[in-house]
Protein backbone atom coordinates (compact mmCIF):
# COMPACT_ATOMS: atom_id res chain seq x y z
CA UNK A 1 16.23 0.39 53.05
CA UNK A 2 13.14 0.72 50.59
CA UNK A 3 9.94 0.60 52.72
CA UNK A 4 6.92 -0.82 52.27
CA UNK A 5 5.11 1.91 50.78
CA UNK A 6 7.47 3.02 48.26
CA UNK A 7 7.52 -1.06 47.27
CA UNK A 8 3.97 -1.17 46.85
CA UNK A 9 3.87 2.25 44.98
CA UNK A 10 6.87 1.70 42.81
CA UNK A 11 5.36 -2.46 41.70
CA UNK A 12 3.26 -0.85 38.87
CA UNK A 13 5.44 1.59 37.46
CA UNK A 14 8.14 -1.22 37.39
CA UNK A 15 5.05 -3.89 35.81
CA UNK A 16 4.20 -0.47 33.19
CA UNK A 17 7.85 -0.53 32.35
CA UNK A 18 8.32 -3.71 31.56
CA UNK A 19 5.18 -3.77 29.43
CA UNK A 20 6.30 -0.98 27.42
CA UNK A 21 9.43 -2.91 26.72
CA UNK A 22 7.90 -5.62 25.81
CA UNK A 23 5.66 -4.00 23.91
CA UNK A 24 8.56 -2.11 21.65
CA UNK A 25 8.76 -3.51 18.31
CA UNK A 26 12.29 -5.11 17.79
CA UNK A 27 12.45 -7.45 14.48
CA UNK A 28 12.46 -5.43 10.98
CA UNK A 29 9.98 -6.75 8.72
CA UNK A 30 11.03 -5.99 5.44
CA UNK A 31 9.23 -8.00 2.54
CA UNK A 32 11.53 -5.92 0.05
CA UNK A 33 14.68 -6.59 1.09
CA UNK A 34 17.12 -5.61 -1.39
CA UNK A 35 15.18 -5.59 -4.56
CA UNK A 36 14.15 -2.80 -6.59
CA UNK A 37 10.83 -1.77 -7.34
CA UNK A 38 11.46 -0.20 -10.66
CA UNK A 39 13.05 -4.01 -11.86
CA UNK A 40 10.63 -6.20 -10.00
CA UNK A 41 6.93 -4.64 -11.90
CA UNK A 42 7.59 -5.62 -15.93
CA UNK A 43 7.33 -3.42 -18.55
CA UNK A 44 4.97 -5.33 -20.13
CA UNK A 45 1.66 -6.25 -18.49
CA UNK A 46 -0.82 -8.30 -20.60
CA UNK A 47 -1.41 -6.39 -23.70
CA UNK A 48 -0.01 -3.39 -21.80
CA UNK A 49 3.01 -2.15 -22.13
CA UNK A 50 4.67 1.34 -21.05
CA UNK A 51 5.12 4.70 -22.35
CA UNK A 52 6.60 8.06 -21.60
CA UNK A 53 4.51 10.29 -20.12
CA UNK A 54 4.33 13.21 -17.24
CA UNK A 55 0.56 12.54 -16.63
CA UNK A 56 0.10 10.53 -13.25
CA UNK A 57 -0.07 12.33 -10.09
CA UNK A 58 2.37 11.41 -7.94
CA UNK A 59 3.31 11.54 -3.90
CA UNK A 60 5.91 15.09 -3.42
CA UNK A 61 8.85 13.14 -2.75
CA UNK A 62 11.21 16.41 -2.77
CA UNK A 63 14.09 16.20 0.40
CA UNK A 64 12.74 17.57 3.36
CA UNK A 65 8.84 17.04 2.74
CA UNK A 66 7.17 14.16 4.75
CA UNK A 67 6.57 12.02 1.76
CA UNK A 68 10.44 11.94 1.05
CA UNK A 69 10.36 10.46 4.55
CA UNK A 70 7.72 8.24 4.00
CA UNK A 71 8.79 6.57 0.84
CA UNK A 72 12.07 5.00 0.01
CA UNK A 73 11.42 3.94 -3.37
CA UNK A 74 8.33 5.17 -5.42
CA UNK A 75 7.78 3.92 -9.35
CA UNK A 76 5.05 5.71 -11.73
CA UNK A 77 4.53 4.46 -15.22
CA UNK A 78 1.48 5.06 -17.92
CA UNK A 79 0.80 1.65 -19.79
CA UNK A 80 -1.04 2.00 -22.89
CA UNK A 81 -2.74 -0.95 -24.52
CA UNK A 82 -4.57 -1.23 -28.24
CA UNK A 83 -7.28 -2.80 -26.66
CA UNK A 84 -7.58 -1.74 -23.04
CA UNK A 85 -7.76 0.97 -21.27
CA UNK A 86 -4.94 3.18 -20.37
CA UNK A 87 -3.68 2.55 -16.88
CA UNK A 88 -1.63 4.92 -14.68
CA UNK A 89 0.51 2.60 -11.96
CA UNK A 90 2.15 4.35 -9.05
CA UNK A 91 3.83 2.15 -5.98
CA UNK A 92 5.47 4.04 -2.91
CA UNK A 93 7.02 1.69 -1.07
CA UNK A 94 8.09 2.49 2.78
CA UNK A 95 10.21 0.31 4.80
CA UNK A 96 9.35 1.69 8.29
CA UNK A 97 5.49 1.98 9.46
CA UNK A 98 4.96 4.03 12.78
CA UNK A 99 3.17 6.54 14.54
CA UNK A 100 5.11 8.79 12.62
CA UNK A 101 5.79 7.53 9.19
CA UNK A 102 2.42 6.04 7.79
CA UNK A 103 1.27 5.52 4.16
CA UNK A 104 -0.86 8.44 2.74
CA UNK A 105 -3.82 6.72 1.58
CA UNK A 106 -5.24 8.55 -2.07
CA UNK A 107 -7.99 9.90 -0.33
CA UNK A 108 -5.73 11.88 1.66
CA UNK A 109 -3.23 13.12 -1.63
CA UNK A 110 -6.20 13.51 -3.92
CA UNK A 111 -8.20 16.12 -2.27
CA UNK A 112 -4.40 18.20 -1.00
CA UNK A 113 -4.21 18.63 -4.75
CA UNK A 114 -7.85 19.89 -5.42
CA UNK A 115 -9.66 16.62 -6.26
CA UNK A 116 -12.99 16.13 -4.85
CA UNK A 117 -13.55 12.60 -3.92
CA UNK A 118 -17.08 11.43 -4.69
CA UNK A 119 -17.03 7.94 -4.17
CA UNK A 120 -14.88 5.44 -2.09
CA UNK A 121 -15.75 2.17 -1.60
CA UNK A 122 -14.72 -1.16 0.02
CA UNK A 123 -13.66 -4.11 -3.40
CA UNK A 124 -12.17 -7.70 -3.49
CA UNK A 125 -10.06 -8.51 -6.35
CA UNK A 126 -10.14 -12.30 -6.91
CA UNK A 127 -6.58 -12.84 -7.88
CA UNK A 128 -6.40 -16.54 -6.73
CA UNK A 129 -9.22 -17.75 -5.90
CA UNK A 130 -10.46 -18.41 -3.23
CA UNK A 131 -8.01 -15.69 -2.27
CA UNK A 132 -8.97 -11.98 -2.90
CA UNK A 133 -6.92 -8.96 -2.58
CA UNK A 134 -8.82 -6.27 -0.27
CA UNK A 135 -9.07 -2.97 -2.27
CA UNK A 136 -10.84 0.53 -2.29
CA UNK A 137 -12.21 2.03 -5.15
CA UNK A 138 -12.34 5.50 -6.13
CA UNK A 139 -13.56 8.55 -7.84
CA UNK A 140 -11.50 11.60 -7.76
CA UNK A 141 -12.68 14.43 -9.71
CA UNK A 142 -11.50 17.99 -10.69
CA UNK A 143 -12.47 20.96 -12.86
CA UNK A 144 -10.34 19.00 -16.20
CA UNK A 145 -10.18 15.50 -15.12
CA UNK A 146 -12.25 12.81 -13.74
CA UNK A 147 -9.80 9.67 -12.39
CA UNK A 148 -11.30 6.13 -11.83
CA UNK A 149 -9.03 4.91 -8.99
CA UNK A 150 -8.35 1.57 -7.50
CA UNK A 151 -5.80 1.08 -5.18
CA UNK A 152 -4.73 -1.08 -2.05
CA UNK A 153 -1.97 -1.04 0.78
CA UNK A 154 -0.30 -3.40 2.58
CA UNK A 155 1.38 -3.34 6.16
CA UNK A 156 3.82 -6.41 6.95
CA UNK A 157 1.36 -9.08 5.74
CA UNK A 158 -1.70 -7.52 6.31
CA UNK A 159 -3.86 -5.69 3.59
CA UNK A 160 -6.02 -2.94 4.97
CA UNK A 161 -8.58 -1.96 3.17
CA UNK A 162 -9.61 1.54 5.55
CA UNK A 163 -7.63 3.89 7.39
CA UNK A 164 -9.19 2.41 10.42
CA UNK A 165 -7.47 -1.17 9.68
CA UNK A 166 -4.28 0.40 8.79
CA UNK A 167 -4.31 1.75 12.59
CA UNK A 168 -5.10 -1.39 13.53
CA UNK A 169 -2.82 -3.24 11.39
CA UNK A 170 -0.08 -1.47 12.41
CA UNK A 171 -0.94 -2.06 15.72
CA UNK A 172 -1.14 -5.98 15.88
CA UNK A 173 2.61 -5.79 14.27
CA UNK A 174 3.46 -3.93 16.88
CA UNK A 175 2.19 -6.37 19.44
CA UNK A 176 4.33 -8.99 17.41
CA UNK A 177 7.39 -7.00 18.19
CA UNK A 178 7.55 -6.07 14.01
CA UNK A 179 8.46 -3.10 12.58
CA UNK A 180 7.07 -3.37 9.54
CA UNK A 181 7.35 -1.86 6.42
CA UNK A 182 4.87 -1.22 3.49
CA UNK A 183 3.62 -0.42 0.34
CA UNK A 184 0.88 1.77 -1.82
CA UNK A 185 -0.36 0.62 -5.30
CA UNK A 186 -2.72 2.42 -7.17
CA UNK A 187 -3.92 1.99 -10.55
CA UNK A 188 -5.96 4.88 -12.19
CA UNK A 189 -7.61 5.82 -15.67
CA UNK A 190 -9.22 9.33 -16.84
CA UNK A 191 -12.51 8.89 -17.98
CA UNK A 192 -16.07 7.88 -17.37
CA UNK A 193 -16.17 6.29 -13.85
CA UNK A 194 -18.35 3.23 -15.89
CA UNK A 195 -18.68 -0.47 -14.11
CA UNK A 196 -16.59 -1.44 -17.06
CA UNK A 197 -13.84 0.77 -16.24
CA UNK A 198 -13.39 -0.24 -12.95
CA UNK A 199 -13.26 -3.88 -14.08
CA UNK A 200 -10.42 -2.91 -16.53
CA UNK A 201 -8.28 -1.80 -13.67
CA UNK A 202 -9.32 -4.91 -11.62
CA UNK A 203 -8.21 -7.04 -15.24
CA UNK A 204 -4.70 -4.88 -14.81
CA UNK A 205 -4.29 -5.78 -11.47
CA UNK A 206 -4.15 -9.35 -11.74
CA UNK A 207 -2.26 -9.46 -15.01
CA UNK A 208 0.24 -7.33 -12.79
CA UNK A 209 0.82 -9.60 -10.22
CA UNK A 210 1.02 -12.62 -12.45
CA UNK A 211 3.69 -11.00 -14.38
CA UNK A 212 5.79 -9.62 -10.88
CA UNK A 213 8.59 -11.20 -10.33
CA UNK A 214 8.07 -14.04 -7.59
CA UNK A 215 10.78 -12.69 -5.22
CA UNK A 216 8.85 -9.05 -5.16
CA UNK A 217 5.41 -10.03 -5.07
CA UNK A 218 5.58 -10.39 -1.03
CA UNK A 219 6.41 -6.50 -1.14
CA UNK A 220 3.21 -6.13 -3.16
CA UNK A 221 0.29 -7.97 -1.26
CA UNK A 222 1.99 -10.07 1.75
CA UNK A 223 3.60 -13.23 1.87
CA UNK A 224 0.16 -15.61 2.50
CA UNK A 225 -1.39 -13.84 -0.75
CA UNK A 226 1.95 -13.99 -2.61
CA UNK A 227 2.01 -17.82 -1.71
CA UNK A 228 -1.39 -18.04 -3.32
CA UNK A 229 -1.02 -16.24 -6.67
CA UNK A 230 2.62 -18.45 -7.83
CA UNK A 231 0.77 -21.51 -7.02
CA UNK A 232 -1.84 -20.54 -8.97
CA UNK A 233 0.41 -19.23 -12.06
């Protein structure tokens, strides 16, 4: 017979349990699905279009490190335009977002490689207005090259623009009982970190998503965003 004091001392463990559980993310969130990333971002983009080239700096995706856990599919291109300038693209997608498998955010693979970051700050991209896409800005610089970076990340549907909202992010799915998975895209130049080169990448960006296929462009900035853009285009 269980007495009295082991009920009343056992009541919270049993309430802590059952929080946890309901707490434990259950539903996959997986904006993806079975597309590919390499098909779903065109070859063309605007008066871009791609070329060869072994120049971008990309996420160690070898088997066995931690980024070939991270990312499931990753796609790096150099577009070249006649009268833009040239854009390095890189996307990691994940399609599991925990405690242990979290985006690496540039900051983070710049400066393992030797880049010095010098300047990282908060931007909105206007891609539909009055929509915006939440983005971070960049400067990443090393004894030969100087790279203009801007780049976002998105967790289930939510676009965090820190590493502080990615926690948090992460979090809230987790209180919706999501797993969710999610995606890097960053955009980067080498050159003169000028107002107007920043604004190129921003131009890129938008003629990006306009040209995604609709199916993918969930995987790329969320589904509310995504909604915005095609009924804008």
């Amino acid at each position: 017979m269980i007495r009295r004091r082991e009920l009343v001392l056992g009541l919270p463990l049993i309430a802590a349990a059952g929080g946890a559980f309901a707490l434990t993310p259950r539903n996959r969130l997986n904006l993806l699905g079975d597309k590919k990333l390499e098909e779903a971002v065109p070859l063309t983009i605007g008066s871009w279009h791609v070329t060869p080239s072994n120049a971008v700096i990309l996420p160690e995706a070898q088997e066995g490190t931690l980024s070939a856990q991270l990312y499931d599919q990753t796609v790096s291109r150099l577009y070249l335009s006649s009268t833009e300038l040239p854009v390095m693209m890189v996307i990691a997608y994940g399609s599991t977002q925990s405690d242990q498998l979290q985006l690496h955010r540039p900051e983070v693979c710049y400066t393992a490689v030797g880049f010095e970051i010098s300047r990282a700050e908060r931007v909105e991209i206007p891609v539909a207005p009055p929509s915006v896409l939440p983005a971070r800005e960049l400067v990443a610089t090393s004894n030969d090259r100087t790279e203009p970076i801007l780049y976002w990340t998105r967790i289930g549907d939510y676009l965090p623009a820190s590493s502080g909202e990615q926690r948090l992010m992460k979090l809230r799915n987790e209180l919706a009982g999501n797993i969710a998975d999610g995606v890097l895209v960053r955009l980067s130049t080498v050159g003169d970190p000028s107002a107007g080169t920043f604004e190129s990448l921003q131009r890129f960006a938008k003629e990006m998503l306009d040209a995604t296929a609709p199916a993918a462009l969930p995987a790329l900035v969320g589904r509310p965003l995504a909604a915005a853009i095609k009924g804008r285009t």
